[in-house]
PDB file of N, CA and C in Angstrom:
ATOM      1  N   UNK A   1       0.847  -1.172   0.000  1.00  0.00           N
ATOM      2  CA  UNK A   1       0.000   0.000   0.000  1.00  0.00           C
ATOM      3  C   UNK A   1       0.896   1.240   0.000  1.00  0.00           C
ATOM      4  N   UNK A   2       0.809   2.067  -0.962  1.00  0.00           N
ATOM      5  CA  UNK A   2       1.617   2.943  -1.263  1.00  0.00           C
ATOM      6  C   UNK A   2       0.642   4.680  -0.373  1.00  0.00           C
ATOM      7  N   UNK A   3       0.139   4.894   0.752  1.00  0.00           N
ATOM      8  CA  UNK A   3      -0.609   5.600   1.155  1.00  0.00           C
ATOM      9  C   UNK A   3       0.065   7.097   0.686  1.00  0.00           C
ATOM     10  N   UNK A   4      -1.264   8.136   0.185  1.00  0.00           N
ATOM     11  CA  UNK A   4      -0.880   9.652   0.259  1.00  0.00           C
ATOM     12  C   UNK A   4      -1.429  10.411   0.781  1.00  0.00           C
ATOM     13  N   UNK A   5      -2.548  10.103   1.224  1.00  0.00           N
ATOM     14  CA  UNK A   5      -3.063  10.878   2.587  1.00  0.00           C
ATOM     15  C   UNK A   5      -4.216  10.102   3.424  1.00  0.00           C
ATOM     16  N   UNK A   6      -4.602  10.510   4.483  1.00  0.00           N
ATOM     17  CA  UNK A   6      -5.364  10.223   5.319  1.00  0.00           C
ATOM     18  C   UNK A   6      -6.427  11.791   5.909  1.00  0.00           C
ATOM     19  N   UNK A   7      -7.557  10.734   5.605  1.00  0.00           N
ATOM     20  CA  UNK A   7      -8.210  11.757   6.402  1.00  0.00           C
ATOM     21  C   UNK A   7      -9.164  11.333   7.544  1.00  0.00           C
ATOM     22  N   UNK A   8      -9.434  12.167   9.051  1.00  0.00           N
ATOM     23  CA  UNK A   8      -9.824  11.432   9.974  1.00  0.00           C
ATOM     24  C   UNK A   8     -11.549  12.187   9.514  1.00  0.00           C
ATOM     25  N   UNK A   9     -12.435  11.147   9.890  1.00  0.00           N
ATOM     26  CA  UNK A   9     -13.972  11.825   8.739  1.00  0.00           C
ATOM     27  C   UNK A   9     -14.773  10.986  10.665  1.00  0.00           C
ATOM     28  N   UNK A  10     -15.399  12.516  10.373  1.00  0.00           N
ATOM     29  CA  UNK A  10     -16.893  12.478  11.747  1.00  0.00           C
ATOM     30  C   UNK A  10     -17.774  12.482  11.137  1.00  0.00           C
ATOM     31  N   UNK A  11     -19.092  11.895  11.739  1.00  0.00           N
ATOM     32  CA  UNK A  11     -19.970  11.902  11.120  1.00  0.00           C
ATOM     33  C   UNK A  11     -20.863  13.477  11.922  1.00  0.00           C
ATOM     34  N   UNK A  12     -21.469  14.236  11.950  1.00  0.00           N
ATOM     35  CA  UNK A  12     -22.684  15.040  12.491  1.00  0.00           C
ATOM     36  C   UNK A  12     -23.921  14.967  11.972  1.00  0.00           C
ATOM     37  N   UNK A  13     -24.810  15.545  12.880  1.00  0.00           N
ATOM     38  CA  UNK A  13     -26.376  15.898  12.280  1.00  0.00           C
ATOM     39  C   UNK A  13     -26.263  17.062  11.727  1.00  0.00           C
ATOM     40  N   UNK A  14     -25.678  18.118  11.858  1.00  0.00           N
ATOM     41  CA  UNK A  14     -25.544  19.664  11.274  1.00  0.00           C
ATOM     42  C   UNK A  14     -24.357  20.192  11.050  1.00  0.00           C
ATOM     43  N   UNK A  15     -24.338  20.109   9.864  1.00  0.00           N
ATOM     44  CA  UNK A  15     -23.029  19.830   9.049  1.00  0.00           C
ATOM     45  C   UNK A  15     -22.536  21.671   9.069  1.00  0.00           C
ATOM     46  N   UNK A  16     -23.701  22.732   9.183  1.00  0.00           N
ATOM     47  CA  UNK A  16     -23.590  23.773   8.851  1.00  0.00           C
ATOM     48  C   UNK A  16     -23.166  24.346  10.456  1.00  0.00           C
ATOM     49  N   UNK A  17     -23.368  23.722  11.672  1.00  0.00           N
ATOM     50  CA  UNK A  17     -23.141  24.063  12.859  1.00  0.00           C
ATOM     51  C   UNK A  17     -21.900  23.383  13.252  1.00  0.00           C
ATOM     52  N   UNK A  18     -21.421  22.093  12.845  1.00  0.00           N
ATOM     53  CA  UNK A  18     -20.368  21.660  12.815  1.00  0.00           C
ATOM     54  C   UNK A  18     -18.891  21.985  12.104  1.00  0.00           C
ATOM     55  N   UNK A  19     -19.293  22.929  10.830  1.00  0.00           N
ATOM     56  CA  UNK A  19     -18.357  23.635  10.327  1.00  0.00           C
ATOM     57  C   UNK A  19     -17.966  24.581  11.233  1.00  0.00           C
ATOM     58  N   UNK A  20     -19.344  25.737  11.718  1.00  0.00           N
ATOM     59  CA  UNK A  20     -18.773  26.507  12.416  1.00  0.00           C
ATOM     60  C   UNK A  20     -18.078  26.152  13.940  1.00  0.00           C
ATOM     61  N   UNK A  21     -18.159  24.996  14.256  1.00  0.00           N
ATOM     62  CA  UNK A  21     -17.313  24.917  15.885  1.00  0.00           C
ATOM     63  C   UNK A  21     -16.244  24.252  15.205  1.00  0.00           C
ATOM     64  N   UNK A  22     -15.792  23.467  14.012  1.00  0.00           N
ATOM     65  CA  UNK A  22     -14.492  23.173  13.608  1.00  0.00           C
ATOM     66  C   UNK A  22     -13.612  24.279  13.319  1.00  0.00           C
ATOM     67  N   UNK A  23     -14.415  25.063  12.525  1.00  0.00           N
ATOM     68  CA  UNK A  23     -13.441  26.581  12.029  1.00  0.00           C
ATOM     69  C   UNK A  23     -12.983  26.888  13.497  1.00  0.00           C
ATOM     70  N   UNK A  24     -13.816  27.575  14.443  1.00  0.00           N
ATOM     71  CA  UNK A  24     -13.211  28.108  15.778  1.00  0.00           C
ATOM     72  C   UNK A  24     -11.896  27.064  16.219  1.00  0.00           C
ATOM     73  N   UNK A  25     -12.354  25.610  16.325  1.00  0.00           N
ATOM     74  CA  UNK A  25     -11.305  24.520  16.788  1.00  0.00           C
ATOM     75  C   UNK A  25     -10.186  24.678  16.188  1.00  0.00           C
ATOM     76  N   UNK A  26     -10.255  24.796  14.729  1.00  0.00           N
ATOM     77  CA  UNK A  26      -8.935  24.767  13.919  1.00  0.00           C
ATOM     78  C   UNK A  26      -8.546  26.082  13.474  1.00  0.00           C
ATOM     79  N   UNK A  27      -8.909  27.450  13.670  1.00  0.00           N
ATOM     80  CA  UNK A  27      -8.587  28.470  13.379  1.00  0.00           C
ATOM     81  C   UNK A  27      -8.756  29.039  11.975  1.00  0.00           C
ATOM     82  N   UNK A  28      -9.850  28.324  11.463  1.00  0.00           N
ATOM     83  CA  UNK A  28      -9.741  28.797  10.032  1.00  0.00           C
ATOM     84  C   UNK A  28     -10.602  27.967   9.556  1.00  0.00           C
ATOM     85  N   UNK A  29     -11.646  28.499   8.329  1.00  0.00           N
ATOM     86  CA  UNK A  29     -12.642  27.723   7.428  1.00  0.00           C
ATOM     87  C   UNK A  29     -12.106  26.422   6.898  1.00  0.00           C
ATOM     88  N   UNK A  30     -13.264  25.432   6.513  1.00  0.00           N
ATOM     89  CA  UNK A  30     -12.672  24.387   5.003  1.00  0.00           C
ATOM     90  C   UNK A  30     -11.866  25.023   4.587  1.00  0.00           C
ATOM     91  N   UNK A  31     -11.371  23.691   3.540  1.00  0.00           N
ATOM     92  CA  UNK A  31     -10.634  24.371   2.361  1.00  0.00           C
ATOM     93  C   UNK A  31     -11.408  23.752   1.397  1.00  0.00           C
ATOM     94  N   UNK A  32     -11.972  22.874   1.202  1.00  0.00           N
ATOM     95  CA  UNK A  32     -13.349  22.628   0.072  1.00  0.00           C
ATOM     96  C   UNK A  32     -14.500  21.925   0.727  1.00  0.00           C
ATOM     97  N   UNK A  33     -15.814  22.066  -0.487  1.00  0.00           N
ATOM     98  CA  UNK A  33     -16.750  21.459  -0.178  1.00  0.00           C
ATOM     99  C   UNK A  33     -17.092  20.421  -1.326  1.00  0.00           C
ATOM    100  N   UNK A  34     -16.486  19.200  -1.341  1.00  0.00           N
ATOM    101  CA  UNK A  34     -16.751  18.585  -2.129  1.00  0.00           C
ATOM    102  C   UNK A  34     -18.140  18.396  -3.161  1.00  0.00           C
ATOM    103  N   UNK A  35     -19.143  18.197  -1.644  1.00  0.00           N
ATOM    104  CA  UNK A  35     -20.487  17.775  -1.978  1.00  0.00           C
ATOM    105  C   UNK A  35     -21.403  18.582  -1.196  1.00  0.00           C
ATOM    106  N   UNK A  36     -22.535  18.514  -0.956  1.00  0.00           N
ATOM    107  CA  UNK A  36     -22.958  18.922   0.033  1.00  0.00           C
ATOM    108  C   UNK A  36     -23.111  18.397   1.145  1.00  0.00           C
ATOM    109  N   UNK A  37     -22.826  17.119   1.113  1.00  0.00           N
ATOM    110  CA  UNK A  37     -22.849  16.855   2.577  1.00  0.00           C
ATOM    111  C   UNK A  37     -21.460  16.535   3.115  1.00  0.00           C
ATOM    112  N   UNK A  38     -20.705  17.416   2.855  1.00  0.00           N
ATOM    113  CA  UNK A  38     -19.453  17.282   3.033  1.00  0.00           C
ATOM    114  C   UNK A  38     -18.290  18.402   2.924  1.00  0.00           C
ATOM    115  N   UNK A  39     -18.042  18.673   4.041  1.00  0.00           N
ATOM    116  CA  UNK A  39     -16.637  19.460   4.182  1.00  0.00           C
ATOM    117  C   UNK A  39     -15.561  19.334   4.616  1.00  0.00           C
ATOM    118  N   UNK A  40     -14.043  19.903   3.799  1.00  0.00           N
ATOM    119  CA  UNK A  40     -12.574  19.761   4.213  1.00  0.00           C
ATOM    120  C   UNK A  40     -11.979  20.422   4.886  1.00  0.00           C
ATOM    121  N   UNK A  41     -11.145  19.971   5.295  1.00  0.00           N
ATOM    122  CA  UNK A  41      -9.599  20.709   6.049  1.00  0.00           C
ATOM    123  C   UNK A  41      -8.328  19.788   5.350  1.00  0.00           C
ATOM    124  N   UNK A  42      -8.064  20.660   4.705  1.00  0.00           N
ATOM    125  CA  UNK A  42      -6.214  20.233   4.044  1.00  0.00           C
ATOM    126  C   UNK A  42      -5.625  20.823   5.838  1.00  0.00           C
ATOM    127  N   UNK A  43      -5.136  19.468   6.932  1.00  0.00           N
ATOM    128  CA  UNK A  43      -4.231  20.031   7.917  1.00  0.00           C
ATOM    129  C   UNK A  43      -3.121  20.180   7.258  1.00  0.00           C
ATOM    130  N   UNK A  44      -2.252  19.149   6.847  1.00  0.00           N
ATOM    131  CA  UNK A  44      -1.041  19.012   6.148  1.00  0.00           C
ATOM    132  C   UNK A  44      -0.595  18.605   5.078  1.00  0.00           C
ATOM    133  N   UNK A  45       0.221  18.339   4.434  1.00  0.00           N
ATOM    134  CA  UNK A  45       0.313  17.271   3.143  1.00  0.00           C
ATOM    135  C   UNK A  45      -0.457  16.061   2.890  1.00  0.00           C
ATOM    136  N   UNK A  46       0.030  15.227   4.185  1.00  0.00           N
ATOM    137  CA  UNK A  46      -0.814  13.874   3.930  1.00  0.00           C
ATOM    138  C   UNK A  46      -1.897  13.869   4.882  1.00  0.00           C
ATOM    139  N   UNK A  47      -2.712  14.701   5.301  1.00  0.00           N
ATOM    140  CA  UNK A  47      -3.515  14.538   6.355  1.00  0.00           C
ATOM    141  C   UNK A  47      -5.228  15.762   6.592  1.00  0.00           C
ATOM    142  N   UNK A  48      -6.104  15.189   7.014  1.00  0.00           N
ATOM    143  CA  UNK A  48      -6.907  16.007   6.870  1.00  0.00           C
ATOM    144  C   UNK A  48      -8.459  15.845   7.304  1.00  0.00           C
ATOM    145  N   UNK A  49      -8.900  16.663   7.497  1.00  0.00           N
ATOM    146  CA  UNK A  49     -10.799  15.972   8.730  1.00  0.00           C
ATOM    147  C   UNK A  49     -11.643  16.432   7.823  1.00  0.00           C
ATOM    148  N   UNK A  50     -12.180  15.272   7.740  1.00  0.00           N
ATOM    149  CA  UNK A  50     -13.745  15.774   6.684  1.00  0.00           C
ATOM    150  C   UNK A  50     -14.621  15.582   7.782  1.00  0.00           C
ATOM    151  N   UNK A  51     -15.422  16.565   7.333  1.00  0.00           N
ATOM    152  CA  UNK A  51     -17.129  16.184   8.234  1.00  0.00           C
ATOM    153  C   UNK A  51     -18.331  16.227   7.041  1.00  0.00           C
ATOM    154  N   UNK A  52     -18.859  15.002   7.590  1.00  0.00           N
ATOM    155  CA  UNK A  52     -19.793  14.862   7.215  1.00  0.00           C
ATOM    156  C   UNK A  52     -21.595  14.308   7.817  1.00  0.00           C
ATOM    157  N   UNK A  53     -22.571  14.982   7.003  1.00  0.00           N
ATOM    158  CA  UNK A  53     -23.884  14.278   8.000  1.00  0.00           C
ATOM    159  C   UNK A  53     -24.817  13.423   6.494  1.00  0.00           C
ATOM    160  N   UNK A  54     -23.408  12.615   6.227  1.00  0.00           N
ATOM    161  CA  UNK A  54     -24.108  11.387   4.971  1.00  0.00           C
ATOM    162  C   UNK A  54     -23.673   9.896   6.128  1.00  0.00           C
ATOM    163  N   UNK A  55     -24.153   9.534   6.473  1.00  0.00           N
ATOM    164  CA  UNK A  55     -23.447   8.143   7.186  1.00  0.00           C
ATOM    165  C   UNK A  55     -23.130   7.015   6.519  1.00  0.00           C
ATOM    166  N   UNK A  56     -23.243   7.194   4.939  1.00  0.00           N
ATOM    167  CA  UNK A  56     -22.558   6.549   3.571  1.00  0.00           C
ATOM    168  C   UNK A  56     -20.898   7.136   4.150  1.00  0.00           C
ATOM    169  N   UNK A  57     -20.379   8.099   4.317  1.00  0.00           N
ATOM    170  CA  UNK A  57     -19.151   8.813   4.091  1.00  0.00           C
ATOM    171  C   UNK A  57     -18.736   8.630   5.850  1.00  0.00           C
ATOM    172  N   UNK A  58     -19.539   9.067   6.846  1.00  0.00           N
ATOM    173  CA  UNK A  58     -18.255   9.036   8.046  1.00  0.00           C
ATOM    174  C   UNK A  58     -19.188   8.543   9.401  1.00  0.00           C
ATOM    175  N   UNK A  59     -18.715   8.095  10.091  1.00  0.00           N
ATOM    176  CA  UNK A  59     -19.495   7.602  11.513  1.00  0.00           C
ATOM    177  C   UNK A  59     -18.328   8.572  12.463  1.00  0.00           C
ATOM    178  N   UNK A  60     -19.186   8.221  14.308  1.00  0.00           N
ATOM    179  CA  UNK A  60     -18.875   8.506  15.095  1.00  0.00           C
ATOM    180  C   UNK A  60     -17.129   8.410  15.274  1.00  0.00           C
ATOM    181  N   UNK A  61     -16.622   9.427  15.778  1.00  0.00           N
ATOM    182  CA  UNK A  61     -15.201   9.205  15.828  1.00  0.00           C
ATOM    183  C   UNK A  61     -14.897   9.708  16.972  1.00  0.00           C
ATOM    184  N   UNK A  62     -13.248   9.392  16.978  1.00  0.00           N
ATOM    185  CA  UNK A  62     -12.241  10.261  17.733  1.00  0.00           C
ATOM    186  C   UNK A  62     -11.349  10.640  17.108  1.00  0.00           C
ATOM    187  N   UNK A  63     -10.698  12.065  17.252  1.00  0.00           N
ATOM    188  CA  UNK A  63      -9.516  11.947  16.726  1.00  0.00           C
ATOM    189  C   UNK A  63      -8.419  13.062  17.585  1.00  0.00           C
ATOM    190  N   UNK A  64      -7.599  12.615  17.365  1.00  0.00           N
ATOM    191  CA  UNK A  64      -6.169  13.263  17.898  1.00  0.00           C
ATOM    192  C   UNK A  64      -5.013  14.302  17.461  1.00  0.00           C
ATOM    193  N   UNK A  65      -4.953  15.606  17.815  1.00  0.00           N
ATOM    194  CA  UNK A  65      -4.124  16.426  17.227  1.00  0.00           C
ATOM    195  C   UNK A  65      -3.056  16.797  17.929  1.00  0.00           C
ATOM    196  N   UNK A  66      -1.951  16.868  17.998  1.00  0.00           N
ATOM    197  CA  UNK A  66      -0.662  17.021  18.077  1.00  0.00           C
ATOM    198  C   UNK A  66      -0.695  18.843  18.158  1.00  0.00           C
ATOM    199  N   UNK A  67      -0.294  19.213  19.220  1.00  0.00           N
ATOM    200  CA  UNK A  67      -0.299  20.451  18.981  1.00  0.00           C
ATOM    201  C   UNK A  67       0.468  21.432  19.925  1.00  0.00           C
ATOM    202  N   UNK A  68       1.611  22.409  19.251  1.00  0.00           N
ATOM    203  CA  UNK A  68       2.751  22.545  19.606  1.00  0.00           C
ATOM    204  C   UNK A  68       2.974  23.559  21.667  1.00  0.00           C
ATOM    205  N   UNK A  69       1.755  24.008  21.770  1.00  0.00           N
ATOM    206  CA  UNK A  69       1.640  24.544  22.692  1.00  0.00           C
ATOM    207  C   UNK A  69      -0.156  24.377  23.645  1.00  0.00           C
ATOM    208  N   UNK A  70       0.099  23.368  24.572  1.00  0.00           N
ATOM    209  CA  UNK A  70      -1.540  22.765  24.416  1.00  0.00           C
ATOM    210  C   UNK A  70      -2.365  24.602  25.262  1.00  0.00           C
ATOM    211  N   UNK A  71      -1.312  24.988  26.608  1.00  0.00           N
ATOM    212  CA  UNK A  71      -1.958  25.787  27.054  1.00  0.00           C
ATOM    213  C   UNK A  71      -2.497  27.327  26.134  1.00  0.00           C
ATOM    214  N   UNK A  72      -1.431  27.436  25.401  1.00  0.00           N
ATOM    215  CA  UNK A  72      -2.002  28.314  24.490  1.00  0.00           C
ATOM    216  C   UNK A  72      -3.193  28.401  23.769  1.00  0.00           C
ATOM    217  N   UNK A  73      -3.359  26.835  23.209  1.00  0.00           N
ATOM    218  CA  UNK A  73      -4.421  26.432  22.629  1.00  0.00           C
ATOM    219  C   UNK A  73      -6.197  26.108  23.896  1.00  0.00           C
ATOM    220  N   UNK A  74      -5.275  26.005  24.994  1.00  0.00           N
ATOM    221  CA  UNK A  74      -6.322  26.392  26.013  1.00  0.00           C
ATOM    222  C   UNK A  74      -7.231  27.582  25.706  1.00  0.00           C
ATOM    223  N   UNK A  75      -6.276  28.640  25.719  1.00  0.00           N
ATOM    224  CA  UNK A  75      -6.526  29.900  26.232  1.00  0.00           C
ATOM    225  C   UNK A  75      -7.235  30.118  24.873  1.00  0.00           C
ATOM    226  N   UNK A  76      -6.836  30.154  23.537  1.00  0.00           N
ATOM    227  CA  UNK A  76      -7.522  30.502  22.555  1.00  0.00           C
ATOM    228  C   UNK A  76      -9.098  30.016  22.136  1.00  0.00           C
ATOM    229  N   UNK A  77      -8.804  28.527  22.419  1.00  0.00           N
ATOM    230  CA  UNK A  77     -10.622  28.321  22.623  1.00  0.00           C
ATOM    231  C   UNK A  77     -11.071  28.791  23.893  1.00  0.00           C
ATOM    232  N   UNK A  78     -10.624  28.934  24.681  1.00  0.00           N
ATOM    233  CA  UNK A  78     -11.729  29.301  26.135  1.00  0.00           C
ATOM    234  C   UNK A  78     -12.223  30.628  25.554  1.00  0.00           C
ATOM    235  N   UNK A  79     -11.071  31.607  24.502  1.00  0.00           N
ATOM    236  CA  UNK A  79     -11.893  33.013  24.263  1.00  0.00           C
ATOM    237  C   UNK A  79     -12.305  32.576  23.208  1.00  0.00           C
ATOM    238  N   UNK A  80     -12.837  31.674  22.290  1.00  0.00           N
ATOM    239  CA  UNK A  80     -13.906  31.298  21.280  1.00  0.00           C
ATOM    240  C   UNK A  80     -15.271  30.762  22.407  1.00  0.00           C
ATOM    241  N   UNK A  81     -14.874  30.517  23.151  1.00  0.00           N
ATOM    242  CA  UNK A  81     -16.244  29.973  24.154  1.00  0.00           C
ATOM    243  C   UNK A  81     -15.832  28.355  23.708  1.00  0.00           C
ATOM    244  N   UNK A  82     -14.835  27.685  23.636  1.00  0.00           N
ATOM    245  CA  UNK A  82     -14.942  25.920  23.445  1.00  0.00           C
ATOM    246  C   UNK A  82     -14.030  26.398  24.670  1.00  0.00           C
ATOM    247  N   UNK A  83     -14.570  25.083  25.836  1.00  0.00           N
ATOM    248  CA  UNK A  83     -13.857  24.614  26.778  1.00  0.00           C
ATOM    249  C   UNK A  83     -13.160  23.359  26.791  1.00  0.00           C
ATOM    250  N   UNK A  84     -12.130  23.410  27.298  1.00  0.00           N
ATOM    251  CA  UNK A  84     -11.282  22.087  27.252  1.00  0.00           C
ATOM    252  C   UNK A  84     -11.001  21.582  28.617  1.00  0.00           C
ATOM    253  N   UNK A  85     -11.137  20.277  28.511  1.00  0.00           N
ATOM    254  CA  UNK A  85     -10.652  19.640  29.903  1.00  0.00           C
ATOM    255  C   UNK A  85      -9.815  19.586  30.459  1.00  0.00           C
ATOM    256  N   UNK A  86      -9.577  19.103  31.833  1.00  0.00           N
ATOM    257  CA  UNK A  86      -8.190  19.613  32.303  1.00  0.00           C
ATOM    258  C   UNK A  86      -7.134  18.806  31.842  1.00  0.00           C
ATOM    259  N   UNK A  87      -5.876  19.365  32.301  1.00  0.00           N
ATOM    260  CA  UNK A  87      -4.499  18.581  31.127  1.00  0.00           C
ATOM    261  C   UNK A  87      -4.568  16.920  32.276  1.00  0.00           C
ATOM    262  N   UNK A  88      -4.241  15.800  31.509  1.00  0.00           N
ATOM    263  CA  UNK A  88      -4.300  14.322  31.595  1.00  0.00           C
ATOM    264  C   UNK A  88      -2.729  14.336  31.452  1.00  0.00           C
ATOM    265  N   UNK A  89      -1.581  14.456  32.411  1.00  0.00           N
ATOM    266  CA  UNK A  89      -0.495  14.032  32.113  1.00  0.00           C
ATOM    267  C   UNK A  89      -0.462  12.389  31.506  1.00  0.00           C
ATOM    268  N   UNK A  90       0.230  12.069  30.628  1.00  0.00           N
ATOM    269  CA  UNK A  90       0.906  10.499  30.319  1.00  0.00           C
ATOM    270  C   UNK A  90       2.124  10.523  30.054  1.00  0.00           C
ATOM    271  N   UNK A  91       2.442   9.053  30.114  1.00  0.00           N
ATOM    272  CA  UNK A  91       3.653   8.749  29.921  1.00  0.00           C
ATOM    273  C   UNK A  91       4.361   9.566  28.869  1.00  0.00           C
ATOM    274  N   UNK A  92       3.739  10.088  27.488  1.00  0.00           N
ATOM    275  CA  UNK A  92       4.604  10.434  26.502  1.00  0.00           C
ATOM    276  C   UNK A  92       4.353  12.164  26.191  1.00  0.00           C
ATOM    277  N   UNK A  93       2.834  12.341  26.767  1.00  0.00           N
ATOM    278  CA  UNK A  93       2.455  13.824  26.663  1.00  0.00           C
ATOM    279  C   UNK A  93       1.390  14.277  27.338  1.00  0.00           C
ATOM    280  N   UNK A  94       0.957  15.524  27.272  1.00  0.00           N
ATOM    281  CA  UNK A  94       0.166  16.090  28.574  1.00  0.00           C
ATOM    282  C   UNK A  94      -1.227  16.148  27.188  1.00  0.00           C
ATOM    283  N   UNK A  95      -2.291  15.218  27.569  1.00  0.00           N
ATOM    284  CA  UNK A  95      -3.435  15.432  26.936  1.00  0.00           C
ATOM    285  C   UNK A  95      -4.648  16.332  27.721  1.00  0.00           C
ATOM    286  N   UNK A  96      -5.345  16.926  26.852  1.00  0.00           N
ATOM    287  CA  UNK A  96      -7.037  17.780  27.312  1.00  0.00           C
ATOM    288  C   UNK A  96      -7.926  17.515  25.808  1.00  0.00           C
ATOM    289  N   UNK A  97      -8.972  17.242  26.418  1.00  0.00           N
ATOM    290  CA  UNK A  97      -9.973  16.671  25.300  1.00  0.00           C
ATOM    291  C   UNK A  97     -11.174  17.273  25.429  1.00  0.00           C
ATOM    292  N   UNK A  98     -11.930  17.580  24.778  1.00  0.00           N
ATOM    293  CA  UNK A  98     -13.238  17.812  24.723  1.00  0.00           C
ATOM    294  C   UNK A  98     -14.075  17.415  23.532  1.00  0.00           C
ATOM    295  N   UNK A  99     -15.735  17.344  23.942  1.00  0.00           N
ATOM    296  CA  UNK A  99     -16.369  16.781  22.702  1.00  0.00           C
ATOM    297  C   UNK A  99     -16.454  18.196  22.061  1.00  0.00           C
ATOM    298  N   UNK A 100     -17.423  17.403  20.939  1.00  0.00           N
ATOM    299  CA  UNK A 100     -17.353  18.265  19.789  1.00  0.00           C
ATOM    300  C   UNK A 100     -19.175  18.528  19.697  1.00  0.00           C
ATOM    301  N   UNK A 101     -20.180  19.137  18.895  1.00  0.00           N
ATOM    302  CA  UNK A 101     -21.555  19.059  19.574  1.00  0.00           C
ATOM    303  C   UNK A 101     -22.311  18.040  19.157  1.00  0.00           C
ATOM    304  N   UNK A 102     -21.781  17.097  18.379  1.00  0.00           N
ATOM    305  CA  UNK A 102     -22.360  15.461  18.360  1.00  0.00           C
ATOM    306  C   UNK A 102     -21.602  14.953  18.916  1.00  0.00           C
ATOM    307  N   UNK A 103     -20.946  14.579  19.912  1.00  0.00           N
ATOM    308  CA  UNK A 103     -20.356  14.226  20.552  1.00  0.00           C
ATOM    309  C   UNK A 103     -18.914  13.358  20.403  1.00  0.00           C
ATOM    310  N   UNK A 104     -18.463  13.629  19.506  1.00  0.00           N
ATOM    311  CA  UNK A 104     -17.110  13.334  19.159  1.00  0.00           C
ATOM    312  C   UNK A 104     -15.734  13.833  19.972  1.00  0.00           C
ATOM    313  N   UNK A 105     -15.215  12.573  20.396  1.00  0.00           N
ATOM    314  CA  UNK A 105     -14.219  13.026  21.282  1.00  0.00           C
ATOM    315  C   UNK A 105     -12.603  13.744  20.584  1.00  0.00           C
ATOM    316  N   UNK A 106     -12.243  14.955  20.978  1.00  0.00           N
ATOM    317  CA  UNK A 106     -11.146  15.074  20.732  1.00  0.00           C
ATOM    318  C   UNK A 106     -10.587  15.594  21.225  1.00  0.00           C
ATOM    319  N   UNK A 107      -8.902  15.394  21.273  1.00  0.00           N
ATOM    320  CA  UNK A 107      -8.031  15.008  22.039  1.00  0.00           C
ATOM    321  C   UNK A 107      -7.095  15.760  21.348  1.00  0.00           C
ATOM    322  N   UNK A 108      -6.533  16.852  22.444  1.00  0.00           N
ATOM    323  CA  UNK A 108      -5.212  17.759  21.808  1.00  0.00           C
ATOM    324  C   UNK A 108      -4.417  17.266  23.127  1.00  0.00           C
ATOM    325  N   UNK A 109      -3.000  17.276  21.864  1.00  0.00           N
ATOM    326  CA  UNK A 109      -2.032  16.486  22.951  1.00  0.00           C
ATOM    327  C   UNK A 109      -0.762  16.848  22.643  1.00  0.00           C
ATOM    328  N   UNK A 110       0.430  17.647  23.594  1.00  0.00           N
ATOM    329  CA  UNK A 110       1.363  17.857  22.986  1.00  0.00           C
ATOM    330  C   UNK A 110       2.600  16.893  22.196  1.00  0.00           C
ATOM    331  N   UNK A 111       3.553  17.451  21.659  1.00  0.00           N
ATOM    332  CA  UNK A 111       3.561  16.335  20.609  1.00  0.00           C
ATOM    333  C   UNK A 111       4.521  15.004  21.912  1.00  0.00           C
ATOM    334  N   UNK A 112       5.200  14.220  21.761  1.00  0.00           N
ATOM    335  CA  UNK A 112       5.276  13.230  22.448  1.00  0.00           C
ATOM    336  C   UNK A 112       6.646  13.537  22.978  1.00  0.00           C
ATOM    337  N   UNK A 113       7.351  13.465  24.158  1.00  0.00           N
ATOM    338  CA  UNK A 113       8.429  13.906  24.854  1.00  0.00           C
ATOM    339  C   UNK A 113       9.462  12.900  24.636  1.00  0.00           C
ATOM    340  N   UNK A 114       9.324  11.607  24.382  1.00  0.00           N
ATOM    341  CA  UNK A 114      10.339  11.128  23.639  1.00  0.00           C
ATOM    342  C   UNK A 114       9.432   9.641  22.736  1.00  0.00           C
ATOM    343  N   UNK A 115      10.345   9.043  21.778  1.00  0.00           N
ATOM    344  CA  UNK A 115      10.097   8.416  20.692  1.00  0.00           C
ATOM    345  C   UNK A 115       9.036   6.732  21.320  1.00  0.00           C
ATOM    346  N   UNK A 116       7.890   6.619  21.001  1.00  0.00           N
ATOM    347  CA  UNK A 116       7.093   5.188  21.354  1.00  0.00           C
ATOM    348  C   UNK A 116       7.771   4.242  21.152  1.00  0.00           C
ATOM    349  N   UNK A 117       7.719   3.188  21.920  1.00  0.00           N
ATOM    350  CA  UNK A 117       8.151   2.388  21.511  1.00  0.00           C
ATOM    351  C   UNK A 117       7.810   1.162  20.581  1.00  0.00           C
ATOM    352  N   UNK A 118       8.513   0.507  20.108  1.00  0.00           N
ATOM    353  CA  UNK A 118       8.647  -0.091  18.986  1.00  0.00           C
ATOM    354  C   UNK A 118       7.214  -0.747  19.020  1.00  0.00           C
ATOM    355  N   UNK A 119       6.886  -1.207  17.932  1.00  0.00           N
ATOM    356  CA  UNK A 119       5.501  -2.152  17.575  1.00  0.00           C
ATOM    357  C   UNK A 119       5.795  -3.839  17.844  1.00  0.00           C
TER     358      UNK A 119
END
């Protein structure tokens, strides 16, 4: 399998209310709308969150973002009005999660303090 991107896909009931608490989450609109029941985020090269309210295209999820300063990212949603939970030290990084308004869990976590171990 030669993979070139991944994308992590939620499912919602209100695709038009779910855009707007992703934009606040991620700091910025889609970057396309394929279909109508369906919107993007290009995060990176190979990576990226669709939402959708077709349950042909995405079910209930979780997903996980890596992110370079979590308290900062505290402070910036608490002044969008999204609250985040308190920080979850672990073994590899300090996680805070909150749902999303269908209830999708997600999980900002700084990036990992040293390398996982092997598989």
């Amino acid at each position: 399998m030669n993979l070139q991107k991944i994308y992590t896909s939620l499912l919602t009931a209100d695709l038009d209310a779910a855009e707007a608490w992703y934009t606040i989450l991620l700091g910025r609109r889609p970057d396309s709308r394929p279909m109508d029941t369906l919107v993007q985020w290009e995060l990176f090269d190979q990576g990226g969150l669709m939402l959708s309210n077709s349950d042909e295209i995405a079910g209930k999820g979780v997903m996980f973002l890596y992110v370079d300063d979590l308290a900062a990212e505290r402070r910036r949603l608490e002044g969008q009005g999204i609250s985040l939970g308190d920080d979850i030290p672990g073994d590899y990084s300090t996680l805070a999660q909150l749902r999303d308004p269908d209830g999708n869990l997600i999980t900002l976590a700084t990036p990992p303090a040293r390398p996982f171990p092997q598989a």
